[in-house]
PDB file of N, CA and C in Angstrom:
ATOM      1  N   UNK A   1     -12.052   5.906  13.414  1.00  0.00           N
ATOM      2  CA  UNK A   1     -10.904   5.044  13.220  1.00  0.00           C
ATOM      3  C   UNK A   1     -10.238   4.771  14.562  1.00  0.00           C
ATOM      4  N   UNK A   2      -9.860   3.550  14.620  1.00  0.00           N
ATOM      5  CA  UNK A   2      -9.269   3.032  15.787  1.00  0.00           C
ATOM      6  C   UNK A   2      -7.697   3.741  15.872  1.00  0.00           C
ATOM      7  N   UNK A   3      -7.301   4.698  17.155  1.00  0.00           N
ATOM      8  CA  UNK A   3      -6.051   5.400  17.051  1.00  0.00           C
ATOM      9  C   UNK A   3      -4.944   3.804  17.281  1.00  0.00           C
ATOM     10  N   UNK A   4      -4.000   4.265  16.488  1.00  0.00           N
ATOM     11  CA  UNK A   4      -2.977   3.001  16.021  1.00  0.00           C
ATOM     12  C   UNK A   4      -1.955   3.232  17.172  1.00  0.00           C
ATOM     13  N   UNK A   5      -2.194   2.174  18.287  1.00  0.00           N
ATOM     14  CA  UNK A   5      -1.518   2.055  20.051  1.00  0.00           C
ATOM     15  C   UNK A   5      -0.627   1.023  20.021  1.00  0.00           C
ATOM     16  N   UNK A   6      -0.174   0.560  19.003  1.00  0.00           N
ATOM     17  CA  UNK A   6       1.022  -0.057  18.779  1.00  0.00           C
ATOM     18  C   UNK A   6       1.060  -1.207  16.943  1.00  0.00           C
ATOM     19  N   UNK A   7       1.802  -1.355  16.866  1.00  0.00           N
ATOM     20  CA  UNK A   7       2.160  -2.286  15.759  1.00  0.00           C
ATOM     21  C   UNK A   7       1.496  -3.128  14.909  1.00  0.00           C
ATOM     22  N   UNK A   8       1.069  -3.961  15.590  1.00  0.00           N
ATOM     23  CA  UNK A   8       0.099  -4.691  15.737  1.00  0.00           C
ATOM     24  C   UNK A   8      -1.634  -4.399  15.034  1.00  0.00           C
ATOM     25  N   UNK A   9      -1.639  -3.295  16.128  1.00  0.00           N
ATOM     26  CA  UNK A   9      -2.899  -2.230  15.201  1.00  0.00           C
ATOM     27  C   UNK A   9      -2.656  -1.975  14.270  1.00  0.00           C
ATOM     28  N   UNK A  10      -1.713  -1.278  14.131  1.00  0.00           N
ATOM     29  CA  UNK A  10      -1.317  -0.594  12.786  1.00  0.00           C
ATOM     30  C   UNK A  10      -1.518  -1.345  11.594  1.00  0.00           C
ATOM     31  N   UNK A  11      -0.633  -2.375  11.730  1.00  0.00           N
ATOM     32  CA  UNK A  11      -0.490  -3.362  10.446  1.00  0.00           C
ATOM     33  C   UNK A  11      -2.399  -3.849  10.145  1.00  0.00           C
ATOM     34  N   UNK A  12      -2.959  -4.020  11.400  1.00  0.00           N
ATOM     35  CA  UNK A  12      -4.328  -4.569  10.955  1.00  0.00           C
ATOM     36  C   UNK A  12      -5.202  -3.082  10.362  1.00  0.00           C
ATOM     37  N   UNK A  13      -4.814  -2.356  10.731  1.00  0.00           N
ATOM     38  CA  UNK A  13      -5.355  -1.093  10.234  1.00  0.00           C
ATOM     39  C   UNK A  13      -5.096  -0.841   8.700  1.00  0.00           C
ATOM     40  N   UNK A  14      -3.830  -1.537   8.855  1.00  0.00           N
ATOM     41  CA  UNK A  14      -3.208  -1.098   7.181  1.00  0.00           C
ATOM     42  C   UNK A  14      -3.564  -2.095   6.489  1.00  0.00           C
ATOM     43  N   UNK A  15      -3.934  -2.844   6.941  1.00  0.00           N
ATOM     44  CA  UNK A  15      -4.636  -4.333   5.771  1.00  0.00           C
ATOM     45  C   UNK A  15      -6.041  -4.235   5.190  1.00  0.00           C
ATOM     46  N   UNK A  16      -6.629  -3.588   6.297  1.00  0.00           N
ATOM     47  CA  UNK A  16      -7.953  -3.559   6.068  1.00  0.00           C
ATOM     48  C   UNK A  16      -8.445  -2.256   5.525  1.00  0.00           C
ATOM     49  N   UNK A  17      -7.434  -1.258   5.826  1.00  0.00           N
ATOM     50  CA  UNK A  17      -7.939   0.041   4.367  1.00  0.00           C
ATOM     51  C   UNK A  17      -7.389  -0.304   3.101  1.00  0.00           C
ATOM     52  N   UNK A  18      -6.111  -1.134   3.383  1.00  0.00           N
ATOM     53  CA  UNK A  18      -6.003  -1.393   1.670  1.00  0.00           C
ATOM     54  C   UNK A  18      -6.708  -2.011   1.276  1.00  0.00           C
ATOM     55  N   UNK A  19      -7.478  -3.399   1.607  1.00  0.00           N
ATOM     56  CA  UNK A  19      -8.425  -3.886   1.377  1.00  0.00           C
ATOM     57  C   UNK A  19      -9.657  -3.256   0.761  1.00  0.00           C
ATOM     58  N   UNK A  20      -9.979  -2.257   1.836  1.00  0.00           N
ATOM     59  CA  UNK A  20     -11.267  -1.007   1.449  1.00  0.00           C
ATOM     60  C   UNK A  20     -10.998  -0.611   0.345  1.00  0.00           C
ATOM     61  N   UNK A  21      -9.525   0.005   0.148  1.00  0.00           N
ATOM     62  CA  UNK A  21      -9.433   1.320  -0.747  1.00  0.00           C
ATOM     63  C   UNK A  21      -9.217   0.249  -2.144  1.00  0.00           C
ATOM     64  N   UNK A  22      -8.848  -0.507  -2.479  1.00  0.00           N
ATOM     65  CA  UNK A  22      -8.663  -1.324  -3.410  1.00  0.00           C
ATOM     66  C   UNK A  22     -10.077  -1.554  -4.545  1.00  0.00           C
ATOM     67  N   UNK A  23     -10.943  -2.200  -3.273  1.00  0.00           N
ATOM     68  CA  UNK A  23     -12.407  -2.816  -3.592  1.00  0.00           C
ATOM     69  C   UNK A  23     -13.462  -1.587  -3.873  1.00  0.00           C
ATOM     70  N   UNK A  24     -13.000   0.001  -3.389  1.00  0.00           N
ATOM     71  CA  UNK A  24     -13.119   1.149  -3.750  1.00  0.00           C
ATOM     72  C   UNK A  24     -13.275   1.924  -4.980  1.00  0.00           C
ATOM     73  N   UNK A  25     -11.861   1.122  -5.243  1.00  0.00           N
ATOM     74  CA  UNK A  25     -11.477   1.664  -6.374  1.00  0.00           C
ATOM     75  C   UNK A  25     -11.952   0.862  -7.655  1.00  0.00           C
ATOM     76  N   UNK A  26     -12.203  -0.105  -7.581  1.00  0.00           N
ATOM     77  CA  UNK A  26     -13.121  -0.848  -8.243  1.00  0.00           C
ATOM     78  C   UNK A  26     -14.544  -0.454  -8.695  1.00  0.00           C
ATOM     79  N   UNK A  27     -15.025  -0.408  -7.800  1.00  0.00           N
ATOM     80  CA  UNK A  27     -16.058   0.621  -7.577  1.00  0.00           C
ATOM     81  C   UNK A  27     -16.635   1.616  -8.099  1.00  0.00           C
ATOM     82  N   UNK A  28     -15.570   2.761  -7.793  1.00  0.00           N
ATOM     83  CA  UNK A  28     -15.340   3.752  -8.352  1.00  0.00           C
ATOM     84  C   UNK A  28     -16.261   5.306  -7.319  1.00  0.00           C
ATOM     85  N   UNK A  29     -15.931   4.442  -6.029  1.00  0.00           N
ATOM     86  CA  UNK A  29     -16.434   5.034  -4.744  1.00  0.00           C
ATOM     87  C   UNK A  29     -15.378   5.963  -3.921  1.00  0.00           C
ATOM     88  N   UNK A  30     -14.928   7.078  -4.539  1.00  0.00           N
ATOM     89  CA  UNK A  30     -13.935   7.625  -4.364  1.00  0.00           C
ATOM     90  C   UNK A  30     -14.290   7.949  -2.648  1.00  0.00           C
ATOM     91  N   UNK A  31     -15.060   8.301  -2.147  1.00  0.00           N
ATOM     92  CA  UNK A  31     -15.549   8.675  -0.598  1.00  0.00           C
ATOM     93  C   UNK A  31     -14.482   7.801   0.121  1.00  0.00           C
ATOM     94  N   UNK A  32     -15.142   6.256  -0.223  1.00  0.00           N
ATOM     95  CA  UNK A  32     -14.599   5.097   0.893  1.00  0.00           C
ATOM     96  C   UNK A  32     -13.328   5.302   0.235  1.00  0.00           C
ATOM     97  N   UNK A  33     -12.580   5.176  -0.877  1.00  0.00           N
ATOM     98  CA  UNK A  33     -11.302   5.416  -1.423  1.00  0.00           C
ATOM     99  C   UNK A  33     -10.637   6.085  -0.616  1.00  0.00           C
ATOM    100  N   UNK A  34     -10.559   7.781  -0.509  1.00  0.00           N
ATOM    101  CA  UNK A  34     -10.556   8.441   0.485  1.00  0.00           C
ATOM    102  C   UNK A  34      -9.965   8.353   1.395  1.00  0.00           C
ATOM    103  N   UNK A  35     -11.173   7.790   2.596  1.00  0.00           N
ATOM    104  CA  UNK A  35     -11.023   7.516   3.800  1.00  0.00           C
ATOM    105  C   UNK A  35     -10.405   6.389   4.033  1.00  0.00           C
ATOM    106  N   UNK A  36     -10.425   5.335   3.414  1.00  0.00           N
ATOM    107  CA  UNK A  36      -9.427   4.279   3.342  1.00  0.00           C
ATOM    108  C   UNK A  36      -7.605   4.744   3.017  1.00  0.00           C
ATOM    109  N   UNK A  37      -7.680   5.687   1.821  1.00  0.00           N
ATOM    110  CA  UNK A  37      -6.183   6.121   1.816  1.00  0.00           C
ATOM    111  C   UNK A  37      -5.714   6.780   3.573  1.00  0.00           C
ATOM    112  N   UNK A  38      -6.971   7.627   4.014  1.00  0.00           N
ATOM    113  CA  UNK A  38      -6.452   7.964   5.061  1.00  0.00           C
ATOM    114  C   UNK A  38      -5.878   7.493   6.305  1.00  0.00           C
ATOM    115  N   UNK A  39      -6.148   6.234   6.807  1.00  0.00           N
ATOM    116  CA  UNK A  39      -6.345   5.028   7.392  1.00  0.00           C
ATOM    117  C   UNK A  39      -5.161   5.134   7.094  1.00  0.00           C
ATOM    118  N   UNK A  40      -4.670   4.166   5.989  1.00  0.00           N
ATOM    119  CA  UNK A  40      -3.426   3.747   5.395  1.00  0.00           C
ATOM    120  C   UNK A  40      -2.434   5.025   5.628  1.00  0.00           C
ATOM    121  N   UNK A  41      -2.379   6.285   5.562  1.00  0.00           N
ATOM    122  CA  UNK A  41      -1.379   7.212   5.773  1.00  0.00           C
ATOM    123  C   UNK A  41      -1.017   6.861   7.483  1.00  0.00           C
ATOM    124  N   UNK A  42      -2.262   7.072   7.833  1.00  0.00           N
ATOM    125  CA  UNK A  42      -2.048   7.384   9.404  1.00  0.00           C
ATOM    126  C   UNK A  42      -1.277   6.557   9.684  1.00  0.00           C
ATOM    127  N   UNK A  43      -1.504   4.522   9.507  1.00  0.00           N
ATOM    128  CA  UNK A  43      -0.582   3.564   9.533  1.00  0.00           C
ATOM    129  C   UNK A  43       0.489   3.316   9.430  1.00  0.00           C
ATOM    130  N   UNK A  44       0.676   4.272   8.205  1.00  0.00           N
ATOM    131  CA  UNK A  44       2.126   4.690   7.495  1.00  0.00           C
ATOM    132  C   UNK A  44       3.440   5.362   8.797  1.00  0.00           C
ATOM    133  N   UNK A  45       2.686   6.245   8.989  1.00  0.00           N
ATOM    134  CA  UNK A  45       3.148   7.710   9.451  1.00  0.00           C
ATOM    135  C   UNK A  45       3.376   6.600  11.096  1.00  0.00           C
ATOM    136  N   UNK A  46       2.474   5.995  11.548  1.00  0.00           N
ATOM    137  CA  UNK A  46       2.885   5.406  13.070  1.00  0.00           C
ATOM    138  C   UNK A  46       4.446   4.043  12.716  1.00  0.00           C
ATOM    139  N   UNK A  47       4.035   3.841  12.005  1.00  0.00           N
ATOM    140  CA  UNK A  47       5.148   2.058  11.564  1.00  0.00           C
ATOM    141  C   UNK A  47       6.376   3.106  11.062  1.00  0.00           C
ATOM    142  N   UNK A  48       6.732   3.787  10.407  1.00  0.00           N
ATOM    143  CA  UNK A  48       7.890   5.014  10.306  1.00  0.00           C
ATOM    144  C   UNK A  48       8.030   5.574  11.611  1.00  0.00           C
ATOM    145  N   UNK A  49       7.137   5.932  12.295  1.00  0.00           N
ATOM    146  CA  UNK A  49       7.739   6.237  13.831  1.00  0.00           C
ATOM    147  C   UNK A  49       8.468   5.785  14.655  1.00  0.00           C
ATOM    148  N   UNK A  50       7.553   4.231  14.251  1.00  0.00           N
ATOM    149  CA  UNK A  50       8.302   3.142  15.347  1.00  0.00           C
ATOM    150  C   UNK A  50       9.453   2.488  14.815  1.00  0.00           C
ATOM    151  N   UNK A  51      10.003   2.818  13.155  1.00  0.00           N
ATOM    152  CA  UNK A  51      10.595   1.995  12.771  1.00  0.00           C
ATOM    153  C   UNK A  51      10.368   0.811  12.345  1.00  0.00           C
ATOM    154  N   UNK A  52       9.260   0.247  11.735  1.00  0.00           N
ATOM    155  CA  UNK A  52       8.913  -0.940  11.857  1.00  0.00           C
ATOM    156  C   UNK A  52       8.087  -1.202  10.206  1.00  0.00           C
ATOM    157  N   UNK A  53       8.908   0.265   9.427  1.00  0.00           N
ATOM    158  CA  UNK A  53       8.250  -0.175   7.943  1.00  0.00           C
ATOM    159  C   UNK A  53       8.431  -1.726   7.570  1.00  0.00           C
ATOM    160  N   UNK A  54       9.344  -2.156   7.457  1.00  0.00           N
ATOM    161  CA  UNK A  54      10.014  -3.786   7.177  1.00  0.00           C
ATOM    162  C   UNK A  54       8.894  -4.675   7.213  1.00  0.00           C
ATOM    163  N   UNK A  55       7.787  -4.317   8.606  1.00  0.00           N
ATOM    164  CA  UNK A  55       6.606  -5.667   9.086  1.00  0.00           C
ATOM    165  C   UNK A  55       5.478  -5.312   7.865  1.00  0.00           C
ATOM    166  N   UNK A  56       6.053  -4.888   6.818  1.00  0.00           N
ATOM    167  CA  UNK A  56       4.652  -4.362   5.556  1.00  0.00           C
ATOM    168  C   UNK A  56       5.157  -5.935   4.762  1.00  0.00           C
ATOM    169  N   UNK A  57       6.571  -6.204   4.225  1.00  0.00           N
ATOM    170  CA  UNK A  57       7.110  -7.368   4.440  1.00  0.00           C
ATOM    171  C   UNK A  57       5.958  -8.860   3.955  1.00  0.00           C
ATOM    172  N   UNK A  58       5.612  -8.751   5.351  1.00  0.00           N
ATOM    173  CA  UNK A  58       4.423  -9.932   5.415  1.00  0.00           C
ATOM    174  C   UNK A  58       3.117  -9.551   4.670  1.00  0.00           C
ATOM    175  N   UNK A  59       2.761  -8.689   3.747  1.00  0.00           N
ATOM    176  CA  UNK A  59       1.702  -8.598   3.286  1.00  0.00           C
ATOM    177  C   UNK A  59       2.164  -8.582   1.734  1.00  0.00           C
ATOM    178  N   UNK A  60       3.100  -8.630   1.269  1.00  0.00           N
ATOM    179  CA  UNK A  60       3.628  -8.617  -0.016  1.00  0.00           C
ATOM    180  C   UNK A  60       2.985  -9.960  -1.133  1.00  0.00           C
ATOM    181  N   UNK A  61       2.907 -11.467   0.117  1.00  0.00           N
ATOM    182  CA  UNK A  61       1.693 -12.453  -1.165  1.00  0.00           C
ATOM    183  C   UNK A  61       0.414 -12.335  -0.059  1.00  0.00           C
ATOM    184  N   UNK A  62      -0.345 -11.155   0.067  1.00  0.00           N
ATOM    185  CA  UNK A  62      -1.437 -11.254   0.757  1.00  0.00           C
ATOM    186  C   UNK A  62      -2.733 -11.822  -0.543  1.00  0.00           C
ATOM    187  N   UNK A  63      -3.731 -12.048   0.224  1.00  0.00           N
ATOM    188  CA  UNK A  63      -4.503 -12.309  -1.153  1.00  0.00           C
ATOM    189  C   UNK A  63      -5.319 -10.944  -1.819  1.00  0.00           C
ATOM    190  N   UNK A  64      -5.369  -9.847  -1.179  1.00  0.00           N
ATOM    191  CA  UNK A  64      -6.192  -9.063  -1.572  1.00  0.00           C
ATOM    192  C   UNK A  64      -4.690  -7.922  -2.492  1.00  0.00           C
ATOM    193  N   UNK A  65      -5.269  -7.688  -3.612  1.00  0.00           N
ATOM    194  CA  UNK A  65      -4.142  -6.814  -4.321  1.00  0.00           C
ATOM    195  C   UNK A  65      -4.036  -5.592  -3.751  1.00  0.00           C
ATOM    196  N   UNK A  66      -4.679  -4.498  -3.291  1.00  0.00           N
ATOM    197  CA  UNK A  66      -4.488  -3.778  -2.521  1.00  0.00           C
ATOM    198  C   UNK A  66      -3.645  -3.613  -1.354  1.00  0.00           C
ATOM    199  N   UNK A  67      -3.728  -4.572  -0.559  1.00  0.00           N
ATOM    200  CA  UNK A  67      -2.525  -5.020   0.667  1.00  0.00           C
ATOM    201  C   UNK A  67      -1.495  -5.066  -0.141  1.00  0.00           C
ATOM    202  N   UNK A  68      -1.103  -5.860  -0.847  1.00  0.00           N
ATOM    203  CA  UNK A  68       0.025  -6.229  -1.802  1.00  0.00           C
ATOM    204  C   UNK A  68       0.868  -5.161  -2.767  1.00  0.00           C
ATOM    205  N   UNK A  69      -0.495  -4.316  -3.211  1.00  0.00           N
ATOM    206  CA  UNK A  69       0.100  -2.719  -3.719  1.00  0.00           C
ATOM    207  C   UNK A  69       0.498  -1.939  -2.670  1.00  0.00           C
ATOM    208  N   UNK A  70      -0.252  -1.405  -1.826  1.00  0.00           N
ATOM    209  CA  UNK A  70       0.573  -0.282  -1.062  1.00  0.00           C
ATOM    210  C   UNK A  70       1.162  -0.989   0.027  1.00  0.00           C
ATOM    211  N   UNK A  71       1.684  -2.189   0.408  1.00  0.00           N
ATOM    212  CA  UNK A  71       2.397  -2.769   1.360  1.00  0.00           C
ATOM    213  C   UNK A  71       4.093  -2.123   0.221  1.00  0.00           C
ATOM    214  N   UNK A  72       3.745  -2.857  -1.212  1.00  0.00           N
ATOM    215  CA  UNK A  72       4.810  -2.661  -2.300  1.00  0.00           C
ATOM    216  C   UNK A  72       5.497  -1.384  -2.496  1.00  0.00           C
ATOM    217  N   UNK A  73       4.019  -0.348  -2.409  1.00  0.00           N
ATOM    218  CA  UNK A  73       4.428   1.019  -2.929  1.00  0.00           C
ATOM    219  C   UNK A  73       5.409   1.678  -1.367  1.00  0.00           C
ATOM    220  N   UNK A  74       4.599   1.661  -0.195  1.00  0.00           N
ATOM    221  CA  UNK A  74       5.702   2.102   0.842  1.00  0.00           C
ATOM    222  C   UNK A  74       6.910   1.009   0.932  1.00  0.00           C
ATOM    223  N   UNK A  75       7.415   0.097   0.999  1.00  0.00           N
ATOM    224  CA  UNK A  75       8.372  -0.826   0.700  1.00  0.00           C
ATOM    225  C   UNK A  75       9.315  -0.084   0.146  1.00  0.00           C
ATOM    226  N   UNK A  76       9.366   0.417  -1.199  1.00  0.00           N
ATOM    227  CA  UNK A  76      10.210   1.012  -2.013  1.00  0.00           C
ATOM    228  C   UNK A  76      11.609   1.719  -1.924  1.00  0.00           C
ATOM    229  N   UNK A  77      11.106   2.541  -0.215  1.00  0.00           N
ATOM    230  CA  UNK A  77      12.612   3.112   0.006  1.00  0.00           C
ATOM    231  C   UNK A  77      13.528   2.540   0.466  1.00  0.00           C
ATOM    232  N   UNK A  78      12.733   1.646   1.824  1.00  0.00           N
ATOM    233  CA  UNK A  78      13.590   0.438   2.081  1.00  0.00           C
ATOM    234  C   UNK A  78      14.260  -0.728   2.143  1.00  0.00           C
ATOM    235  N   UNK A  79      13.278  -1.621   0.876  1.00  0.00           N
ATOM    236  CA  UNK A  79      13.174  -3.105   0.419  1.00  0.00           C
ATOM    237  C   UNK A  79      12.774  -2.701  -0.996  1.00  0.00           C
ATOM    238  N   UNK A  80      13.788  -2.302  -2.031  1.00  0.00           N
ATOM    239  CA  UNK A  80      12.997  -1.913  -3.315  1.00  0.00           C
ATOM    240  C   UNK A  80      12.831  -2.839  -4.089  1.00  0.00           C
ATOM    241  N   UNK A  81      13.840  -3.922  -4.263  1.00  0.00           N
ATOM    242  CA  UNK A  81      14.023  -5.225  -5.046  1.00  0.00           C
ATOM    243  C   UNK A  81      12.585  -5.698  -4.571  1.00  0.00           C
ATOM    244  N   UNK A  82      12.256  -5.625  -3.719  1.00  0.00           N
ATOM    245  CA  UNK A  82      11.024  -7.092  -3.050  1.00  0.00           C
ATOM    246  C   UNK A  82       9.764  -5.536  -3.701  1.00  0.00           C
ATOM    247  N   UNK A  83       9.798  -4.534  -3.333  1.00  0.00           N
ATOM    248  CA  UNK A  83       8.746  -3.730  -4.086  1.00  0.00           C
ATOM    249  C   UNK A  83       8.371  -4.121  -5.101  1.00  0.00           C
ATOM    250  N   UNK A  84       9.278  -3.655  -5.618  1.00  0.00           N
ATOM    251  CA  UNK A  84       9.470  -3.632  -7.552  1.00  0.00           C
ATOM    252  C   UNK A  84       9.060  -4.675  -8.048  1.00  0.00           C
ATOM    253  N   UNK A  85       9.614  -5.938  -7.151  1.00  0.00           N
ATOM    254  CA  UNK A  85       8.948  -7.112  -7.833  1.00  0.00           C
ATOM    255  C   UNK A  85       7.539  -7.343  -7.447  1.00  0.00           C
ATOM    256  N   UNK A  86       7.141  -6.998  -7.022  1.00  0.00           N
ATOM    257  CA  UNK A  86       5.067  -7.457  -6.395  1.00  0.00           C
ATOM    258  C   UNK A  86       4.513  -6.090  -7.719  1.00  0.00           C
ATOM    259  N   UNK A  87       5.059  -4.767  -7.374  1.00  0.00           N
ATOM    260  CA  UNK A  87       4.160  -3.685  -8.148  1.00  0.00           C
ATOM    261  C   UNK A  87       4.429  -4.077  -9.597  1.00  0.00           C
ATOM    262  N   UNK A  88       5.529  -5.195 -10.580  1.00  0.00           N
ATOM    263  CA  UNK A  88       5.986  -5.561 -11.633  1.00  0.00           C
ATOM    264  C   UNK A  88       4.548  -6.208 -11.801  1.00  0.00           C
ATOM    265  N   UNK A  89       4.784  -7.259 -10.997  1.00  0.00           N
ATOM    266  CA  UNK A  89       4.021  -8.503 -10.686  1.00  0.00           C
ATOM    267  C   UNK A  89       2.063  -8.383 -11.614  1.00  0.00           C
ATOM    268  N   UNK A  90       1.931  -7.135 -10.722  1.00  0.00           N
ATOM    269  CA  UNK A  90       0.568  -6.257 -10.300  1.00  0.00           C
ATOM    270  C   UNK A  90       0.210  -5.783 -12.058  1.00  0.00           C
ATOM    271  N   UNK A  91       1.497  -4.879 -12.214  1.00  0.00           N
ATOM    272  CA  UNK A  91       1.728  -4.304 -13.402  1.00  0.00           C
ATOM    273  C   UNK A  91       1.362  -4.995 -14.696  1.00  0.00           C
ATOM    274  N   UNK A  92       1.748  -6.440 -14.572  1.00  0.00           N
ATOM    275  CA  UNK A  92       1.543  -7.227 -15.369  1.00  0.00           C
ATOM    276  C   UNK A  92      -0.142  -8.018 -15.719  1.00  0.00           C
ATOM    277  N   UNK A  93      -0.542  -7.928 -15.076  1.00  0.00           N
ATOM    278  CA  UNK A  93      -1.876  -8.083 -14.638  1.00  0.00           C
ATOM    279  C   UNK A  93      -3.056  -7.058 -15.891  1.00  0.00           C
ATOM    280  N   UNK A  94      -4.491  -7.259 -15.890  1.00  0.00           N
ATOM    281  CA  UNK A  94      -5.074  -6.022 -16.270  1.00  0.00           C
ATOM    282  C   UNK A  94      -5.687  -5.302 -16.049  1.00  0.00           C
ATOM    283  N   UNK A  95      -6.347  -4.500 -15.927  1.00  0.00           N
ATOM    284  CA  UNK A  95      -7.558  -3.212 -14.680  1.00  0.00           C
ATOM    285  C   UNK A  95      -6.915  -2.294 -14.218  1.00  0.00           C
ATOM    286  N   UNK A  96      -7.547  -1.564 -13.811  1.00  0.00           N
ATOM    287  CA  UNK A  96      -7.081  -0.125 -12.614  1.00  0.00           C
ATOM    288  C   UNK A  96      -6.192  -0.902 -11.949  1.00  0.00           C
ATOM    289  N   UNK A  97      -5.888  -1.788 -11.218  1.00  0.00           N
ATOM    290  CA  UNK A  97      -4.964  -1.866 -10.461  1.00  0.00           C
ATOM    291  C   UNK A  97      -2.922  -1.818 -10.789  1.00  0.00           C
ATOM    292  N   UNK A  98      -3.229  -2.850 -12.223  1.00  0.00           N
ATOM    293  CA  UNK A  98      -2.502  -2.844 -13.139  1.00  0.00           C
ATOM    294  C   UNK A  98      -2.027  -1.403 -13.720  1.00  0.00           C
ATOM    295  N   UNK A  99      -2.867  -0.312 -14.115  1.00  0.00           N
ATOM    296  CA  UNK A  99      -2.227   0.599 -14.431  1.00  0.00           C
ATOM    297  C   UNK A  99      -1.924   1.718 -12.955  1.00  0.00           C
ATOM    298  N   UNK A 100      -2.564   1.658 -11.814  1.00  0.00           N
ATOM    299  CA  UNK A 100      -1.801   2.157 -10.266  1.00  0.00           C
ATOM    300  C   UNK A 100      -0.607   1.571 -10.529  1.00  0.00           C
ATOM    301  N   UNK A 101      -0.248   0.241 -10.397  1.00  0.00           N
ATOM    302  CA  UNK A 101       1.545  -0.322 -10.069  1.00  0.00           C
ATOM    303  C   UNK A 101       2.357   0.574 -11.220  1.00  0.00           C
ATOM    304  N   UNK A 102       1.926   0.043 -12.548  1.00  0.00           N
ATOM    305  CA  UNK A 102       2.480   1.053 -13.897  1.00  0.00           C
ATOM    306  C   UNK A 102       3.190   2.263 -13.154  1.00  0.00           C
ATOM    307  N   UNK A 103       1.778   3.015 -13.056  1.00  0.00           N
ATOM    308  CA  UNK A 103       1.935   4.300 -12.699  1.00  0.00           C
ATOM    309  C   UNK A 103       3.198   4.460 -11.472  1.00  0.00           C
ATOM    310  N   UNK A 104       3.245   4.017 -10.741  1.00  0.00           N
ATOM    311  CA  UNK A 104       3.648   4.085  -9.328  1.00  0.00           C
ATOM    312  C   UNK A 104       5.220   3.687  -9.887  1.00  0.00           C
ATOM    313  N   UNK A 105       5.462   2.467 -10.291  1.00  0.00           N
ATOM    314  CA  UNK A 105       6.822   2.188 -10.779  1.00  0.00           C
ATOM    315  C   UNK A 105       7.521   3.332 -11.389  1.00  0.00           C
ATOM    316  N   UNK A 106       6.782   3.895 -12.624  1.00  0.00           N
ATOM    317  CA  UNK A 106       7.060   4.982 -13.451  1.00  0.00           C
ATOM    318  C   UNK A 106       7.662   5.894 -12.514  1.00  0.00           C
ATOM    319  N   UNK A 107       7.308   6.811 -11.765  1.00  0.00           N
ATOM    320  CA  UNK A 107       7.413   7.694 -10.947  1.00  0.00           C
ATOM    321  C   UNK A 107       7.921   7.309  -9.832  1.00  0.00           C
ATOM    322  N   UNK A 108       8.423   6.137  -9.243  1.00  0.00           N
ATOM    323  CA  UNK A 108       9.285   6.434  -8.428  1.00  0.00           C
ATOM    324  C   UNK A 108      10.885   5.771  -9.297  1.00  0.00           C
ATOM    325  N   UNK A 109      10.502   5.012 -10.200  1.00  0.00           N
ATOM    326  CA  UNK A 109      11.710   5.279 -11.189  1.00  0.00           C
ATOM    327  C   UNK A 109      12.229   6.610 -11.843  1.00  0.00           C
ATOM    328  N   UNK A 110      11.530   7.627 -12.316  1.00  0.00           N
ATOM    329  CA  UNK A 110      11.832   8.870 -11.998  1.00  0.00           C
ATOM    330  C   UNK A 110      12.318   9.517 -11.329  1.00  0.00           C
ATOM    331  N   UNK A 111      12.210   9.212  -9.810  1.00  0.00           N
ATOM    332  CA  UNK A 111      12.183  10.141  -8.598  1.00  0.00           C
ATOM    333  C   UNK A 111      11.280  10.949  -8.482  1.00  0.00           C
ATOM    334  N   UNK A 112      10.095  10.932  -8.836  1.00  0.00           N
ATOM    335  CA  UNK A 112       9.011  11.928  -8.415  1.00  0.00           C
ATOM    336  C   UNK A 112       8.153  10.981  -7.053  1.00  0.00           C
ATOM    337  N   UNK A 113       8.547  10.236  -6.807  1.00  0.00           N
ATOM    338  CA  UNK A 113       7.458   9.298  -5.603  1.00  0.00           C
ATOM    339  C   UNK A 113       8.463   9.389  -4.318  1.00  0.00           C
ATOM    340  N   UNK A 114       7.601  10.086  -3.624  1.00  0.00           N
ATOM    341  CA  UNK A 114       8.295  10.600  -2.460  1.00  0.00           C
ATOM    342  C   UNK A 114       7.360   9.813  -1.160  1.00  0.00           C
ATOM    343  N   UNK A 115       8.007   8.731  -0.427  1.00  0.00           N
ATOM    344  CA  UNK A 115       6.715   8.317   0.693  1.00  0.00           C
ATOM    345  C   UNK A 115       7.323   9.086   1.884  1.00  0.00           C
TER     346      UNK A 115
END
């Protein structure tokens, strides 16, 4: 994996494992799943460093649902209205992906979803 050396990376890093981990999960290729979630943490963990969760933002009408889910799901603490509405969106939909947003809404409506 390409180490994430500024912003820029990051965000392309984070597009393209959600992408992976999405088309993964489809699949039902938990390996690439995986390593794609991992990608996406690392991304996570640098754009919270820099402050710069907000630039997830621009991937919210991406075309791939994956970008669009976990751009949504980290969103949540800081932009929850604009979350809530894409993982609703998702929710509404039918497949595995549809029941991830479910799921994900559920639980951080709870307070059990901690990013």
């Amino acid at each position: 994996m390409t180490k994430n050396k500024d912003i820029i990376t990051a965000l392309s890093l984070f597009e393209e494992a959600a992408t992976k981990h999405a088309e993964a999960t489809e699949q039902g290729d938990y390996k690439t799943g995986n390593k794609s979630y991992a990608t996406i943490a690392k991304a996570m963990t640098f754009l919270k460093e820099q402050g710069e969760v907000l630039t997830l933002l621009r991937f919210l009408n991406h075309a791939s649902v994956g970008v669009r889910m976990w751009a949504a799901t980290y969103l949540l603490p800081v932009q929850e209205n604009d979350g809530v509405k894409v993982l609703e969106k998702i929710a509404a939909e039918t497949g595995i992906h549809s029941f991830t947003a479910k799921t994900t809404l559920s639980e951080w409506r709870k307070g059990n979803l901690k990013l």
